[in-house]
C-alpha atoms as a PDB file:
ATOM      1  CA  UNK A   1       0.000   0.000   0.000  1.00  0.00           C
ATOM      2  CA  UNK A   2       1.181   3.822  -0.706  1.00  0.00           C
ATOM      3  CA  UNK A   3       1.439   6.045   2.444  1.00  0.00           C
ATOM      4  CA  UNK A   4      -1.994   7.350   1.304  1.00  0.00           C
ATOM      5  CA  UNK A   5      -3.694   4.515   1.813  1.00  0.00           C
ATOM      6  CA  UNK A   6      -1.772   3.414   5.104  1.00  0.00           C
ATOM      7  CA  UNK A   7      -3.110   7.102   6.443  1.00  0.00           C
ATOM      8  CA  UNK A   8      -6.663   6.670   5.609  1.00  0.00           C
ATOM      9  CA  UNK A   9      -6.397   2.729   6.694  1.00  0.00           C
ATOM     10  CA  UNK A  10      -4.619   4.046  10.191  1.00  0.00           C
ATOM     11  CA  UNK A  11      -7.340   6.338  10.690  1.00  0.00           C
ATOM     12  CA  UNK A  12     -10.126   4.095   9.942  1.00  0.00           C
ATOM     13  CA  UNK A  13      -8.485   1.412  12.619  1.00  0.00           C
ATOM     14  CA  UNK A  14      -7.810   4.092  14.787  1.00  0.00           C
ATOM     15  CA  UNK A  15      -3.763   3.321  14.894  1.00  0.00           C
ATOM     16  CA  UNK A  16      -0.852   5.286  13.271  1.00  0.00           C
ATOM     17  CA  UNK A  17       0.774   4.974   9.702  1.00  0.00           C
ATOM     18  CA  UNK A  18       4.417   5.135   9.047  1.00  0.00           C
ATOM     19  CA  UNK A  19       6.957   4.346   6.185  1.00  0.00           C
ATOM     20  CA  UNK A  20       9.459   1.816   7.452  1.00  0.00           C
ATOM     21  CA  UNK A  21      11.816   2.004   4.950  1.00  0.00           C
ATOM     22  CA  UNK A  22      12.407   1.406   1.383  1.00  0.00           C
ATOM     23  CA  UNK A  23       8.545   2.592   0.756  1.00  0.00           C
ATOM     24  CA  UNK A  24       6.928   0.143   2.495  1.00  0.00           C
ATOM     25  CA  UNK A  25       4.131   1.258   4.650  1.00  0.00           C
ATOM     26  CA  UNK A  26       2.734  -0.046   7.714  1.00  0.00           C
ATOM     27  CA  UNK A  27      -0.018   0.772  10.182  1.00  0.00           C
ATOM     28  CA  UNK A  28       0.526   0.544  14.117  1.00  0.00           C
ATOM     29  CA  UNK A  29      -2.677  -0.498  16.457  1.00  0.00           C
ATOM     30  CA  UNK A  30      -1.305   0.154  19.921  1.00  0.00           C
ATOM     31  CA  UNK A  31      -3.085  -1.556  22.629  1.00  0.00           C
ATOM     32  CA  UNK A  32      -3.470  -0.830  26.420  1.00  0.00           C
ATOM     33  CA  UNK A  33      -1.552  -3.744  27.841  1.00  0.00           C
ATOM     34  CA  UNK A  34       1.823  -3.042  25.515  1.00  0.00           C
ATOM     35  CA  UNK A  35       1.067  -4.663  22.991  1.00  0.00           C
ATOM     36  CA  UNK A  36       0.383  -4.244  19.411  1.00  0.00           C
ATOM     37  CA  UNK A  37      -0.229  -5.034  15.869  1.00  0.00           C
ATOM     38  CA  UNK A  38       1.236  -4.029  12.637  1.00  0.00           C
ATOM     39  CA  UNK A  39      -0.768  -4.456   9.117  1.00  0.00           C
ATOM     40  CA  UNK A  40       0.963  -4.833   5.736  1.00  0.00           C
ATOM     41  CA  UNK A  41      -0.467  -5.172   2.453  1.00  0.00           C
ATOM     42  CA  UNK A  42       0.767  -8.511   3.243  1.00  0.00           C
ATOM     43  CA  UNK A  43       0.614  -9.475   6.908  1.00  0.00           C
ATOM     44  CA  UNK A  44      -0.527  -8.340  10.513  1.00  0.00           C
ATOM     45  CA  UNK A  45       1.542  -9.233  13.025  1.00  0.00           C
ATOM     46  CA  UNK A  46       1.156  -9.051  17.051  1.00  0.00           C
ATOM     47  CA  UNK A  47       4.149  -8.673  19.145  1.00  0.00           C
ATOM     48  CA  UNK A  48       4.200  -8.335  22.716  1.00  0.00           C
ATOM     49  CA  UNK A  49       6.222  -5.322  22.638  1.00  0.00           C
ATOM     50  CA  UNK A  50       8.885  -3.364  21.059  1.00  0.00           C
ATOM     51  CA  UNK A  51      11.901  -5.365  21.638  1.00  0.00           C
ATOM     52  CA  UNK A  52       9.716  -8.489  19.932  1.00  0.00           C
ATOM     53  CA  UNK A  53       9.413  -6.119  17.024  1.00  0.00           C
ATOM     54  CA  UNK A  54      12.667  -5.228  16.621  1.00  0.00           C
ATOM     55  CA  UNK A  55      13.197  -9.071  17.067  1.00  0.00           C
ATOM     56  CA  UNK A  56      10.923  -9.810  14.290  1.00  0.00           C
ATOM     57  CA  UNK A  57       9.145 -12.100  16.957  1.00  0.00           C
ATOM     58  CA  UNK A  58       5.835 -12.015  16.534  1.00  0.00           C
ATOM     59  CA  UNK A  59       3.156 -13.531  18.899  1.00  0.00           C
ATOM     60  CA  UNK A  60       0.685 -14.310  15.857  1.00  0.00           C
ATOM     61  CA  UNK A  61       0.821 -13.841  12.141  1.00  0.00           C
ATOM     62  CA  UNK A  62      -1.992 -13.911   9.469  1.00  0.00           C
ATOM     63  CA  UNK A  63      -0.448 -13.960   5.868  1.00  0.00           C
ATOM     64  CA  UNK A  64      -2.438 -12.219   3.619  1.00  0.00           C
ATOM     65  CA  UNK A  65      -1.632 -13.798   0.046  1.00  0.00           C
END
């Protein structure tokens, strides 16, 4: 998805969009406990917190292709 999209997805879900790198964009759902999930145009992840992100350790995947 384009950063457009990613901005009007984010809003929708109520999360934040952001351009990781290499124009790929992804959209952040924080949740109260620490947690959260990130949504690609080709996956959304959960991770129990930042370090597991920046592990690439995710607590649940759904592919979406």
């Amino acid at each position: 998805m384009d950063s457009e999209q990613a901005e009007i997805v984010a809003e929708a879900l109520g999360g934040t969009a952001w351009d990781s790198g290499g124009g790929i964009n992804l959209i952040k759902l924080e949740r109260q406990n620490g947690s959260f999930v990130v949504i690609s145009d080709e996956v959304v992840c959960e991770y129990g917190n930042e370090q597991d992100f920046e592990n690439n350790k995710a607590v649940n995947s759904i592919f979406l292709h």
